[in-house]
N, C-alpha and C. Protein backbone atom coordinates (compact mmCIF):
# COMPACT_ATOMS: atom_id res chain seq x y z
N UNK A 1 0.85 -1.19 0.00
CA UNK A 1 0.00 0.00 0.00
C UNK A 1 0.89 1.25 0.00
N UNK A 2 0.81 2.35 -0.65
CA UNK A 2 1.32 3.12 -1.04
C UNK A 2 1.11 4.00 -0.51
N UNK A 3 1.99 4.77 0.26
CA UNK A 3 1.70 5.67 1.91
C UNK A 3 1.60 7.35 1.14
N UNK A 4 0.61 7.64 1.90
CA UNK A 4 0.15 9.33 1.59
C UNK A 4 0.93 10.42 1.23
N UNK A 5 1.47 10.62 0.22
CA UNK A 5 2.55 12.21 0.49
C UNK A 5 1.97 12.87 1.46
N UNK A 6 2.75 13.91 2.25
CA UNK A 6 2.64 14.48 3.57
C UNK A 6 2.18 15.72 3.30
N UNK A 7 1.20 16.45 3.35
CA UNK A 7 1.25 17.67 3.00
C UNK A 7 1.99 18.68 3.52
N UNK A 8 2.50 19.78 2.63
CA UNK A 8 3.34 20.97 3.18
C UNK A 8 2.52 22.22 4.09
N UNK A 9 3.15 22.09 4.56
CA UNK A 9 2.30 23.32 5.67
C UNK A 9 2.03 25.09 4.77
N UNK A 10 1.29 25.07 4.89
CA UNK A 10 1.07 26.67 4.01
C UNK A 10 1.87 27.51 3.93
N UNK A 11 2.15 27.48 5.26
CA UNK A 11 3.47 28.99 5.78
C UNK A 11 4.56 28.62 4.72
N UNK A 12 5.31 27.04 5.42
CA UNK A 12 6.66 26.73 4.94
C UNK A 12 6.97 26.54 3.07
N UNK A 13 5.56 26.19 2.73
CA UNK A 13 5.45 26.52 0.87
C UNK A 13 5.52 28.30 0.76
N UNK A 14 5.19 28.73 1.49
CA UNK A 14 5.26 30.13 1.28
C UNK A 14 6.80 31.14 1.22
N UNK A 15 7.01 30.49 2.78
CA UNK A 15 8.15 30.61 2.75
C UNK A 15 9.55 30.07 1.44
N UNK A 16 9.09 29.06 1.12
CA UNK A 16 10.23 28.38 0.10
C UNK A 16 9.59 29.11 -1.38
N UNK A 17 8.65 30.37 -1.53
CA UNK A 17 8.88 31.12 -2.58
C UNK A 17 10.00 32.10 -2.85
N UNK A 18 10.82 32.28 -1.05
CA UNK A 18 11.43 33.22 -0.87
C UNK A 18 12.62 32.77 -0.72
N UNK A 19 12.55 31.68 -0.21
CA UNK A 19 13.96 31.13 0.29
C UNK A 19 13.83 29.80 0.78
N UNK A 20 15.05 28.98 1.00
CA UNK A 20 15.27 28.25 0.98
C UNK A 20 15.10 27.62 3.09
N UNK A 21 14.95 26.42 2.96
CA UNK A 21 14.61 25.92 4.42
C UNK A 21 15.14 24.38 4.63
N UNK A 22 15.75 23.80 5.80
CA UNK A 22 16.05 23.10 6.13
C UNK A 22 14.65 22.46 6.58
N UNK A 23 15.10 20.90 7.16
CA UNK A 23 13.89 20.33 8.31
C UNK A 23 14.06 21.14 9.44
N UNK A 24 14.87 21.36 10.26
CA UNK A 24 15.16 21.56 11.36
C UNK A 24 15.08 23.16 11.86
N UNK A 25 15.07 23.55 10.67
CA UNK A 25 14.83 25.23 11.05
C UNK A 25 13.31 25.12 10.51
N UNK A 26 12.58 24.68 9.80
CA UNK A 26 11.28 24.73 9.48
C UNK A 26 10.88 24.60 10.98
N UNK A 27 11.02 23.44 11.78
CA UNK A 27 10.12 22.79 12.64
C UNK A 27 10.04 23.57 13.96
N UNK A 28 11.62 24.61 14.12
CA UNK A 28 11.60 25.78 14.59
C UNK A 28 10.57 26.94 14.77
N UNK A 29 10.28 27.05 13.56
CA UNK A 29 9.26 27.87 12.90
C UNK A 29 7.56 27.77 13.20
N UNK A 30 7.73 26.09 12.66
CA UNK A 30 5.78 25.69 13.04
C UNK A 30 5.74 25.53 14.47
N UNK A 31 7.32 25.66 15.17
CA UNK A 31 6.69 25.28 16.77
C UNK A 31 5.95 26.58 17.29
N UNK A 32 6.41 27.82 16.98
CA UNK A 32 5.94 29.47 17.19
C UNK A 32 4.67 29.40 16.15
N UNK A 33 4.02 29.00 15.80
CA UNK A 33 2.35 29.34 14.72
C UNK A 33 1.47 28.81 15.73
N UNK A 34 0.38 29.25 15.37
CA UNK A 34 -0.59 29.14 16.26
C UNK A 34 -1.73 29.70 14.76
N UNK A 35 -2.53 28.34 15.01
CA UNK A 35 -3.77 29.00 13.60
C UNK A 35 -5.32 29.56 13.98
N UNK A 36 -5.95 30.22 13.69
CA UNK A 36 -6.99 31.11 14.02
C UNK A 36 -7.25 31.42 12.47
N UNK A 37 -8.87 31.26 12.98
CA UNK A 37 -10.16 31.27 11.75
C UNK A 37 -10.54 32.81 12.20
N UNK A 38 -11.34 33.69 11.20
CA UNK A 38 -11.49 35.11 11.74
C UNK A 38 -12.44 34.78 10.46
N UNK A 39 -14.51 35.69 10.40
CA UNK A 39 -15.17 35.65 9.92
C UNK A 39 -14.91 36.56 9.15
N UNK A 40 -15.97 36.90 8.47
CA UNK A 40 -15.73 38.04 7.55
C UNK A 40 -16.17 38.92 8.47
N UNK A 41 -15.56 40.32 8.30
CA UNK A 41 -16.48 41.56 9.10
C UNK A 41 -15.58 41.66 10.79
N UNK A 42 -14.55 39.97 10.77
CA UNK A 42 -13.92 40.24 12.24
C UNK A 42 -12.96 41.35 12.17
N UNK A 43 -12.42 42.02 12.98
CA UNK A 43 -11.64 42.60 13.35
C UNK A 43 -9.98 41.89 13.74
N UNK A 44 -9.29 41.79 13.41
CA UNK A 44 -7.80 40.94 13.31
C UNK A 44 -7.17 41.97 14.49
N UNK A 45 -7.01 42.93 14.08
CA UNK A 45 -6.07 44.10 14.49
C UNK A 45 -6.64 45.61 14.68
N UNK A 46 -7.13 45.93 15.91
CA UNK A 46 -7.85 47.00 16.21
C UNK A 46 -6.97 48.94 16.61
N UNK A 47 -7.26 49.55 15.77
CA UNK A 47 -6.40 50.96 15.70
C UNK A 47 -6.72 51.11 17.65
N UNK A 48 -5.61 51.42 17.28
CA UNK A 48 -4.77 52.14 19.09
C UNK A 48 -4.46 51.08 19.80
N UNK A 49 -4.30 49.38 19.22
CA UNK A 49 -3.27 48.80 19.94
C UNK A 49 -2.17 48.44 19.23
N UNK A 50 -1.24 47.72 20.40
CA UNK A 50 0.17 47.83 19.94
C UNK A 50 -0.14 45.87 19.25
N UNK A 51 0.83 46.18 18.13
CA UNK A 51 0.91 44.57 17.67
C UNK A 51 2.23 44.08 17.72
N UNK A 52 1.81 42.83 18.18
CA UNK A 52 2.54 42.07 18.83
C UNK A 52 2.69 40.87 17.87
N UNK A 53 2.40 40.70 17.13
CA UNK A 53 2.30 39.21 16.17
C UNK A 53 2.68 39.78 14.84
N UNK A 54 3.06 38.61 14.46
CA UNK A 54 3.28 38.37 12.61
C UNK A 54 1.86 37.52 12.33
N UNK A 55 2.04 37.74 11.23
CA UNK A 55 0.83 37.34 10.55
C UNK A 55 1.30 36.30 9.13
N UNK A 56 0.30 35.13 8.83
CA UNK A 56 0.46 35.04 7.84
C UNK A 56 -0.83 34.51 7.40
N UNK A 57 -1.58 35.34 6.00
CA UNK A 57 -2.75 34.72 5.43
C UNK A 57 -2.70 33.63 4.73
N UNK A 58 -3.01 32.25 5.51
CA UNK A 58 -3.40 31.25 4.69
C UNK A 58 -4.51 31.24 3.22
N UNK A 59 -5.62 32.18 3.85
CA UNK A 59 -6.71 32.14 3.03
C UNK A 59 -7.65 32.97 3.62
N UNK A 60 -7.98 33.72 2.36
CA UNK A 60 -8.88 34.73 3.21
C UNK A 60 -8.73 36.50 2.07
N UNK A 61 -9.11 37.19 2.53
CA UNK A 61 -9.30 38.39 1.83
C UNK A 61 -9.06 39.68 2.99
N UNK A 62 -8.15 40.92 3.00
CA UNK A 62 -8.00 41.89 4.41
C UNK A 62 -7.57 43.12 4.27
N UNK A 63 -8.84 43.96 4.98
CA UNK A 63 -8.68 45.47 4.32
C UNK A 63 -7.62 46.28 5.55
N UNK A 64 -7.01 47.02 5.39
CA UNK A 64 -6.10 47.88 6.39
C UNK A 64 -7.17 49.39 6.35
N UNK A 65 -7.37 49.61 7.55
CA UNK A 65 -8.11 51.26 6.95
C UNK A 65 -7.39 52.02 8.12
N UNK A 66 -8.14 53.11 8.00
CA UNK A 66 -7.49 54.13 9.14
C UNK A 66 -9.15 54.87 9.14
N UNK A 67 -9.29 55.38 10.19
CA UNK A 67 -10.49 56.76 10.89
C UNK A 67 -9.88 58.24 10.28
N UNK A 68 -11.14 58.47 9.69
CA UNK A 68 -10.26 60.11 9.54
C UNK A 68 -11.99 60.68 9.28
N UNK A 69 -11.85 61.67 10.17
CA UNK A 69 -13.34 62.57 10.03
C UNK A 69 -14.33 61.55 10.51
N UNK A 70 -14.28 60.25 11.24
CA UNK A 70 -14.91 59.62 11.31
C UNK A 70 -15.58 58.90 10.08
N UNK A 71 -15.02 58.41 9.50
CA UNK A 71 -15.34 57.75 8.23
C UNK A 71 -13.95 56.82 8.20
N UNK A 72 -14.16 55.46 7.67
CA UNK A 72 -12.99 54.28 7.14
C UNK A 72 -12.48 55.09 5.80
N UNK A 73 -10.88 55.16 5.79
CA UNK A 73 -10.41 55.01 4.83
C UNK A 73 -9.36 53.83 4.58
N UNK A 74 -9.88 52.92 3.19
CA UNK A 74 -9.06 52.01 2.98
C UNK A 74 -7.51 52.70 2.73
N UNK A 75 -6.79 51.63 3.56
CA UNK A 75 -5.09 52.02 2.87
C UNK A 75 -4.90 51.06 1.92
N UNK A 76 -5.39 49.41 2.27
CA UNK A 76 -4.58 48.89 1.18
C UNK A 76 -5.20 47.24 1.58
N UNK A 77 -5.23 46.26 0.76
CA UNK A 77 -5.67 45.17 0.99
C UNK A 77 -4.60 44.26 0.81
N UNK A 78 -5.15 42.97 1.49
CA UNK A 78 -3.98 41.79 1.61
C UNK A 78 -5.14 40.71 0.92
N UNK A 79 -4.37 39.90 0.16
CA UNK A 79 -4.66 38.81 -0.72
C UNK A 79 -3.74 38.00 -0.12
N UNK A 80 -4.73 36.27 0.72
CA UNK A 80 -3.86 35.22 0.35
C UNK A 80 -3.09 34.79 -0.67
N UNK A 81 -2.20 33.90 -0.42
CA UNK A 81 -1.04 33.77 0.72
C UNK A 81 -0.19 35.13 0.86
N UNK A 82 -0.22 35.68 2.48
CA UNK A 82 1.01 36.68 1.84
C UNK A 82 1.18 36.88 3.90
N UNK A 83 2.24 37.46 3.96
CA UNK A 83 2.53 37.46 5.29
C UNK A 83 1.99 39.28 6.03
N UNK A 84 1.76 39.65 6.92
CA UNK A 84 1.32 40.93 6.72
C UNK A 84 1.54 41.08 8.74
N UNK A 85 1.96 42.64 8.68
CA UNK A 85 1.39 42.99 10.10
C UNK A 85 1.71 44.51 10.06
N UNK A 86 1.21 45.38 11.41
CA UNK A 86 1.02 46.49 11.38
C UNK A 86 2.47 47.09 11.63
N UNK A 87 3.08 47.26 10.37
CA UNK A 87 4.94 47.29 10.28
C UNK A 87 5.20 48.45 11.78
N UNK A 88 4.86 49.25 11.81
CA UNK A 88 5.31 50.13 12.92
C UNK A 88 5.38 50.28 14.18
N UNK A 89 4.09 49.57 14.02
CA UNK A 89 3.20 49.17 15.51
C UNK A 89 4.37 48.33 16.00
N UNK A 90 4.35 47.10 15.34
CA UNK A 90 5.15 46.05 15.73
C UNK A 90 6.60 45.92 15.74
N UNK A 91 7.38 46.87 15.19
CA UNK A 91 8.79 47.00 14.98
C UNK A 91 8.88 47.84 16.24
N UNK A 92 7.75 49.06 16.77
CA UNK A 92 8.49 50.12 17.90
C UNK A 92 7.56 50.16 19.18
N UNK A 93 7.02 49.19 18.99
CA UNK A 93 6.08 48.75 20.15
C UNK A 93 5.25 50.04 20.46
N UNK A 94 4.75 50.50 19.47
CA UNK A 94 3.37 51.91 19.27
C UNK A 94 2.26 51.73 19.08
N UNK A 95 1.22 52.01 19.55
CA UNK A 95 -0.25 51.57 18.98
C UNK A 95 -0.47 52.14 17.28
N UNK A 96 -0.98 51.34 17.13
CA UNK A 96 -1.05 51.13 15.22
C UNK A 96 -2.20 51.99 15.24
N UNK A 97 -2.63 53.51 13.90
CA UNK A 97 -3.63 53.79 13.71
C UNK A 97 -4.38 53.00 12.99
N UNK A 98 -3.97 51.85 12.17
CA UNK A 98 -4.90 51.37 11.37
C UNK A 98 -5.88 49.81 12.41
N UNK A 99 -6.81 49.81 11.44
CA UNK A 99 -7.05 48.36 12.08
C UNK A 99 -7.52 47.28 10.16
N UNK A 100 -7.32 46.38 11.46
CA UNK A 100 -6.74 45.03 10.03
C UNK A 100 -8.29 44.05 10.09
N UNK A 101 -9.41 44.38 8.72
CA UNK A 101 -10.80 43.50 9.14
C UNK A 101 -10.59 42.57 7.74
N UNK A 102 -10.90 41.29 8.07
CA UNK A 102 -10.94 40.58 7.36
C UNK A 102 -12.50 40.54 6.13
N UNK A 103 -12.20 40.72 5.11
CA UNK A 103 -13.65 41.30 4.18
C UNK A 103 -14.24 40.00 3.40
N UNK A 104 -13.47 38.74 4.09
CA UNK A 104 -14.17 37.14 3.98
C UNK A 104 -13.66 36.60 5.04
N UNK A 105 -14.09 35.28 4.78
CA UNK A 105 -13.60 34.06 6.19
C UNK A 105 -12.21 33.87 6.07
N UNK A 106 -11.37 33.64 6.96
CA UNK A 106 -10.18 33.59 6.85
C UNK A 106 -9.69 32.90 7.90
N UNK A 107 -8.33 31.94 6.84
CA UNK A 107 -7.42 31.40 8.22
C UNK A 107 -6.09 31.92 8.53
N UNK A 108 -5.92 32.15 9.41
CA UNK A 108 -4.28 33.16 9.30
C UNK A 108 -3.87 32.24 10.44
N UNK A 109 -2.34 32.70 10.31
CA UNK A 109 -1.50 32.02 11.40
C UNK A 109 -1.05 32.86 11.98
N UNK A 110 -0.49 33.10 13.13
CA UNK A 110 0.02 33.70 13.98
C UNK A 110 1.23 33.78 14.75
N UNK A 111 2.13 34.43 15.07
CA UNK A 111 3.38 34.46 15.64
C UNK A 111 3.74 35.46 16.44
N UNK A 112 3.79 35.36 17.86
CA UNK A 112 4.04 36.12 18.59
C UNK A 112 5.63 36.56 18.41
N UNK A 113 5.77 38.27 18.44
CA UNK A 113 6.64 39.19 18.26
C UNK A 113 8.10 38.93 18.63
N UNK A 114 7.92 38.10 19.99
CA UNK A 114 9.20 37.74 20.52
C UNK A 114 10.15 36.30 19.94
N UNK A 115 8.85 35.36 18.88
CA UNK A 115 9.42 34.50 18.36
C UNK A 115 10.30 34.09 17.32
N UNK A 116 9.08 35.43 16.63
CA UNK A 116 10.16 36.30 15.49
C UNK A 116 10.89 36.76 15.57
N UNK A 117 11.51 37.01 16.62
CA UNK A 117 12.48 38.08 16.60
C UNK A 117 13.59 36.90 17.30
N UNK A 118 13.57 35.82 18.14
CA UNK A 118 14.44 34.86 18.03
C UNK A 118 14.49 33.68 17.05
N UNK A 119 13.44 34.14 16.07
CA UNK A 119 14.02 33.09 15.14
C UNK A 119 15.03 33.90 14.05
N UNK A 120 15.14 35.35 13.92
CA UNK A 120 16.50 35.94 13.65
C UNK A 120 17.66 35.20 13.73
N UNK A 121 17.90 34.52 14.61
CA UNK A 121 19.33 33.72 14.53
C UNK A 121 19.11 33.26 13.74
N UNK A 122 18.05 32.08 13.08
CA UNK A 122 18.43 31.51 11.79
C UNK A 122 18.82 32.02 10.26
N UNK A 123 19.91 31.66 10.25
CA UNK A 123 20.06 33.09 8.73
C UNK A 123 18.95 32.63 7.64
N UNK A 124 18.08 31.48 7.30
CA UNK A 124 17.51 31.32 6.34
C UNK A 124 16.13 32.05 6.75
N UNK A 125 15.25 31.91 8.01
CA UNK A 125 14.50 32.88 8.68
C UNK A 125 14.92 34.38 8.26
N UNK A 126 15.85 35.04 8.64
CA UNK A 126 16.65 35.85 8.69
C UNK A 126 16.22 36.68 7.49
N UNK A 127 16.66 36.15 6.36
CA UNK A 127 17.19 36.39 4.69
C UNK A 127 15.88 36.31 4.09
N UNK A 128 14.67 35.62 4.76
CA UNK A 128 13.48 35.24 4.59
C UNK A 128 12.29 36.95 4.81
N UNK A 129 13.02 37.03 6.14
CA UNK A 129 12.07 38.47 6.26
C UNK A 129 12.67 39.82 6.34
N UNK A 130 14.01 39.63 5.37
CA UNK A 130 14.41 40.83 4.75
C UNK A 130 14.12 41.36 3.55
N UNK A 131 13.81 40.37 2.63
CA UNK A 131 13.28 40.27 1.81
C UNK A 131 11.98 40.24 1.50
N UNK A 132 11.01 39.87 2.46
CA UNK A 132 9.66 40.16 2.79
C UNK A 132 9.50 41.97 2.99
N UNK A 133 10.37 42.06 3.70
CA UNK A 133 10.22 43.69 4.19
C UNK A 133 10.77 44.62 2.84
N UNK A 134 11.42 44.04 2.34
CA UNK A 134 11.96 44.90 0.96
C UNK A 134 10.64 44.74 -0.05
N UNK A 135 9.78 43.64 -0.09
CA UNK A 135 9.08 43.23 -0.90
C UNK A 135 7.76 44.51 -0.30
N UNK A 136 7.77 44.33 0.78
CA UNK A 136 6.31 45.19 1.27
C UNK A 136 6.67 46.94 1.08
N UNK A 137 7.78 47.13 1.40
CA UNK A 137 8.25 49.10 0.92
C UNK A 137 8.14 49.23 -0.53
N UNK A 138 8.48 47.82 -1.38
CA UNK A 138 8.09 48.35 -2.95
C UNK A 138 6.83 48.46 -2.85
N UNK A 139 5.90 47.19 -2.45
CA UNK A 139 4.67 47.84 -2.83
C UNK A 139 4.18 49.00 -2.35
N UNK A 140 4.51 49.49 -0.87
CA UNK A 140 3.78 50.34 -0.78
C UNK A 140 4.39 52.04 -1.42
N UNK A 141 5.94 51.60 -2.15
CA UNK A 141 5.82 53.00 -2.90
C UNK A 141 4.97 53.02 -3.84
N UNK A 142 4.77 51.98 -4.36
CA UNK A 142 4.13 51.65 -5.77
C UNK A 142 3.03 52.41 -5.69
N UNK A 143 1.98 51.93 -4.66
CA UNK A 143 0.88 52.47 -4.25
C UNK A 143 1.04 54.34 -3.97
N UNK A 144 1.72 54.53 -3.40
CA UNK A 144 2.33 56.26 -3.09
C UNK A 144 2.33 56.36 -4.19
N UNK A 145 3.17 55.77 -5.52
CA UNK A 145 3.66 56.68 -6.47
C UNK A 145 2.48 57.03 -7.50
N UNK A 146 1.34 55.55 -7.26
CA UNK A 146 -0.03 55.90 -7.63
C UNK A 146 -0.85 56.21 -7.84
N UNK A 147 -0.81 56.66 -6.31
CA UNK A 147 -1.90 58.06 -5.83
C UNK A 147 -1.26 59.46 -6.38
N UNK A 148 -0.30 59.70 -6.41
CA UNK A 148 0.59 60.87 -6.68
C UNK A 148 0.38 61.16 -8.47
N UNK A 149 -0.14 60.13 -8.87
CA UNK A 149 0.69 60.17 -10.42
C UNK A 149 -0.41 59.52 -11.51
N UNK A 150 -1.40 59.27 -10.57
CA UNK A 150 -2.51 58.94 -11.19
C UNK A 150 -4.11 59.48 -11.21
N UNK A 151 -4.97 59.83 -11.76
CA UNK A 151 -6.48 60.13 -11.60
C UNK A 151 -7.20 58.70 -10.97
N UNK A 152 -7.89 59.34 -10.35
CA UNK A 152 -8.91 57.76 -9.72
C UNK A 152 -9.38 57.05 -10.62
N UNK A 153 -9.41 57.71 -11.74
CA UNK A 153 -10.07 56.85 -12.91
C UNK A 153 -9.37 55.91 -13.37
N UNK A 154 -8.21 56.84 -13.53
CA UNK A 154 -6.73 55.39 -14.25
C UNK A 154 -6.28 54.75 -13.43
N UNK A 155 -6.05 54.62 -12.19
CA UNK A 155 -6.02 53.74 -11.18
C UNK A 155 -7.45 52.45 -11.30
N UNK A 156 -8.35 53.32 -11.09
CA UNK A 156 -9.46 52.15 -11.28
C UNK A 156 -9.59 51.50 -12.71
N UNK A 157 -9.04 52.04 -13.42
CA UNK A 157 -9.10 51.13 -14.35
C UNK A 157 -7.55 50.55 -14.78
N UNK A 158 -6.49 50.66 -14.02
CA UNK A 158 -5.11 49.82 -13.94
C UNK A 158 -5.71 48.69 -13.13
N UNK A 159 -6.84 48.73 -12.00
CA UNK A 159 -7.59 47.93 -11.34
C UNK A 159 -8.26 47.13 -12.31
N UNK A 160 -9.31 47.52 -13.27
CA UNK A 160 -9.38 46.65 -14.26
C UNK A 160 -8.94 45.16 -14.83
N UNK A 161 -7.84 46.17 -15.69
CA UNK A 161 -6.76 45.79 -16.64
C UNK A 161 -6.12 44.68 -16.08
N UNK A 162 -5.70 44.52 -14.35
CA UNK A 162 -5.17 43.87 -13.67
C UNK A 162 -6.18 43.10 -13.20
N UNK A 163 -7.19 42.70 -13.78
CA UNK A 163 -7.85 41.90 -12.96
C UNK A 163 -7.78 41.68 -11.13
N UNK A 164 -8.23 42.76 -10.79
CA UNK A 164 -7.53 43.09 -9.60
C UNK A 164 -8.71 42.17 -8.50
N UNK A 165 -7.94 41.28 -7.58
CA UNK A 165 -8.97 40.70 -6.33
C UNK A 165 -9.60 41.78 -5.62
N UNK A 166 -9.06 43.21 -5.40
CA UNK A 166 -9.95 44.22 -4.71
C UNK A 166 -11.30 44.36 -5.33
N UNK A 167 -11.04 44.04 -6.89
CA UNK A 167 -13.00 44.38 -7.26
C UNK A 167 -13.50 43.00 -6.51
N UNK A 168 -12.93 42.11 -7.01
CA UNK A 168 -13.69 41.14 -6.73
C UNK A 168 -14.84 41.07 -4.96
N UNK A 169 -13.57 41.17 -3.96
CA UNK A 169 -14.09 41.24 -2.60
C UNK A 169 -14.38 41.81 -1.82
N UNK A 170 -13.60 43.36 -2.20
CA UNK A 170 -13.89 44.23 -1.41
C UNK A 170 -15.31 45.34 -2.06
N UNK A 171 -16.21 45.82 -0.96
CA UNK A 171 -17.42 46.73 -1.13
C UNK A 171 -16.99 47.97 -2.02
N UNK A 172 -17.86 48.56 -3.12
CA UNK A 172 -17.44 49.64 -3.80
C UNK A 172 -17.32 50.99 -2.79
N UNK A 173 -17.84 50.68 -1.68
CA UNK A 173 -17.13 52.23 -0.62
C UNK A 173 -16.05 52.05 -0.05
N UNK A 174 -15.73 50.70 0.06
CA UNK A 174 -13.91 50.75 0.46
C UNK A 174 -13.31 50.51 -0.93
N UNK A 175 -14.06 50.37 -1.86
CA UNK A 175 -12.70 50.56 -3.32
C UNK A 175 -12.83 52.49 -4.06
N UNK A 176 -13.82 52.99 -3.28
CA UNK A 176 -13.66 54.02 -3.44
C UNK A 176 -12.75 54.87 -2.45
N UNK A 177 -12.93 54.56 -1.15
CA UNK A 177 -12.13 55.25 -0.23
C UNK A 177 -10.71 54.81 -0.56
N UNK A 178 -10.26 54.04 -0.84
CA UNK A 178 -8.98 53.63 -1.38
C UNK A 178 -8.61 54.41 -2.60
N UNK A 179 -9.47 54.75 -3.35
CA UNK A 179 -9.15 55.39 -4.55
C UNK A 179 -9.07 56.96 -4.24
N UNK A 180 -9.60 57.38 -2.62
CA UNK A 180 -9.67 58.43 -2.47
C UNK A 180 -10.46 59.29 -2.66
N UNK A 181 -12.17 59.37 -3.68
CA UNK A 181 -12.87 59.90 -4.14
C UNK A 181 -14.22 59.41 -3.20
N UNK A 182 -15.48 60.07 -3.59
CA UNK A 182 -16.53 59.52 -2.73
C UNK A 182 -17.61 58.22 -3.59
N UNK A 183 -18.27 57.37 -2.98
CA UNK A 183 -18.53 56.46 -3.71
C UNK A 183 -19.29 56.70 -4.59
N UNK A 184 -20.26 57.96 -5.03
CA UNK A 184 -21.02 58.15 -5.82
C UNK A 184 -19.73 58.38 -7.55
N UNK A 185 -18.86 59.09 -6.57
CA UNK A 185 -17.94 59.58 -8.17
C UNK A 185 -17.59 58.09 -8.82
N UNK A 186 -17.41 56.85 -7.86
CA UNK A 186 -16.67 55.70 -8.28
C UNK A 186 -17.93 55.21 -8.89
N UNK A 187 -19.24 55.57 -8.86
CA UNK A 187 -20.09 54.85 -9.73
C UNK A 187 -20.17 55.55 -10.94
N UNK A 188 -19.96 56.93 -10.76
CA UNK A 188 -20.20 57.46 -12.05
C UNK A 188 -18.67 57.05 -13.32
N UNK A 189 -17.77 56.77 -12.47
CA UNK A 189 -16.42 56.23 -13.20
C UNK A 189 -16.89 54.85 -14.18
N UNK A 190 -17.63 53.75 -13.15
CA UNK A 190 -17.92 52.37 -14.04
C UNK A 190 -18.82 52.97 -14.97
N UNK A 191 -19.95 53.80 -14.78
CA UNK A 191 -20.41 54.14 -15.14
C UNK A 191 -20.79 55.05 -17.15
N UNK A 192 -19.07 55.69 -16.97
CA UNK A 192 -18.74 56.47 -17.68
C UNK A 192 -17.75 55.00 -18.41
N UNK A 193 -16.97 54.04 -18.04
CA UNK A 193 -16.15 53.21 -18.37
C UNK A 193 -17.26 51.65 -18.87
N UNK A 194 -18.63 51.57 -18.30
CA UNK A 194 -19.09 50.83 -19.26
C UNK A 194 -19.62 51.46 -20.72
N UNK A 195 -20.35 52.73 -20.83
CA UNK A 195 -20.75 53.56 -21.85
C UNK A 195 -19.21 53.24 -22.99
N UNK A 196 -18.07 53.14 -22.57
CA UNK A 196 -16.94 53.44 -23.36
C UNK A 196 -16.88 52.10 -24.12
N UNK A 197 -16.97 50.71 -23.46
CA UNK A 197 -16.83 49.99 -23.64
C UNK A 197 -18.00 49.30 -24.37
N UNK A 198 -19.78 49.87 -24.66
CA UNK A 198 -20.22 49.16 -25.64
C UNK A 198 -20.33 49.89 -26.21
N UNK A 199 -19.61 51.29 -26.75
CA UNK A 199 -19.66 51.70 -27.54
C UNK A 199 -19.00 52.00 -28.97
């Protein structure tokens, strides 16, 4: 009888997009995870506390916003698989303005702050979330250089073009607050962009 391949743990396939892993430093790794289901609509990470964990989305869909005037503004969404946490909060031990809601069901894993930060000795760990962190400042110039350099329109429609998961999951008032405009203008945009298109 022909015995089961073993399945790979989510994280450690994730991880080996980035870099490379032993057994023995992997098992390092899954001993610090801890997994947690979060509904849609939960709250992950609530503005004005300090974060303490790494994150990694197994599966799932997650908006970052911030309060301003009393109204959500989206900053930016996370698409499984990808590793994510409130970079500032958690690097200087500050309460984070944003908070982190999951906008489907989701399984994430978890890693408390201090584990990460001793699994640093391992240089493949190490080399793993330097490169994570280089990976997350491009995107988010990308996004800066976006807003700076683009109309909401051509953004929403680079959203388009890109078949982007934000149409897919996220509500048209957080793909408008993300775009920066109010949600009526973002209807009149599809609006003005279907007319273009059967015509």
């Amino acid at each position: 009888m022909t015995s089961l391949k073993q399945k790979v743990h989510p994280f450690k396939k994730y991880i080996l997009t980035y870099q490379s892993l032993n057994l023995e430093e992997w098992e390092q790794i899954e001993r610090c995870l801890s997994r947690k289901e979060y509904a849609k609509g939960e709250v992950i990470l609530a503005s004005g506390k300090i974060c303490r964990k790494l994150y990694f989305l197994e599966d799932g869909f997650l908006r970052f916003y911030i309060l301003k005037d009393g109204e959500t503004v989206s900053k930016f969404f996370t698409e499984a698989p990808y590793c994510f946490t409130s970079q500032r909060s958690f690097a200087n031990g500050i309460p984070t303005n944003d908070t982190i809601e999951a906008l489907k069901d989701s399984i994430i894993w978890e890693m408390d702050k201090t584990d990460a930060f001793d699994l640093l000795r391992i240089p493949n760990w190490s080399e793993f979330i330097r490169k994570l962190i280089q990976e997350v400042q491009y995107f988010t110039e990308q996004i800066l250089e976006e807003t700076q350099n683009y109309t909401a329109e051509e953004r929403y429609n680079r959203m388009l073009e890109q078949n982007s998961s934000i149409l897919l999951h996220a509500p048209l008032k957080d793909v408008a607050s993300y775009l920066g405009i109010a949600p009526q203008s973002l209807s009149r945009i599809r609006k003005n962009i279907g007319q273009v298109n059967r015509s």
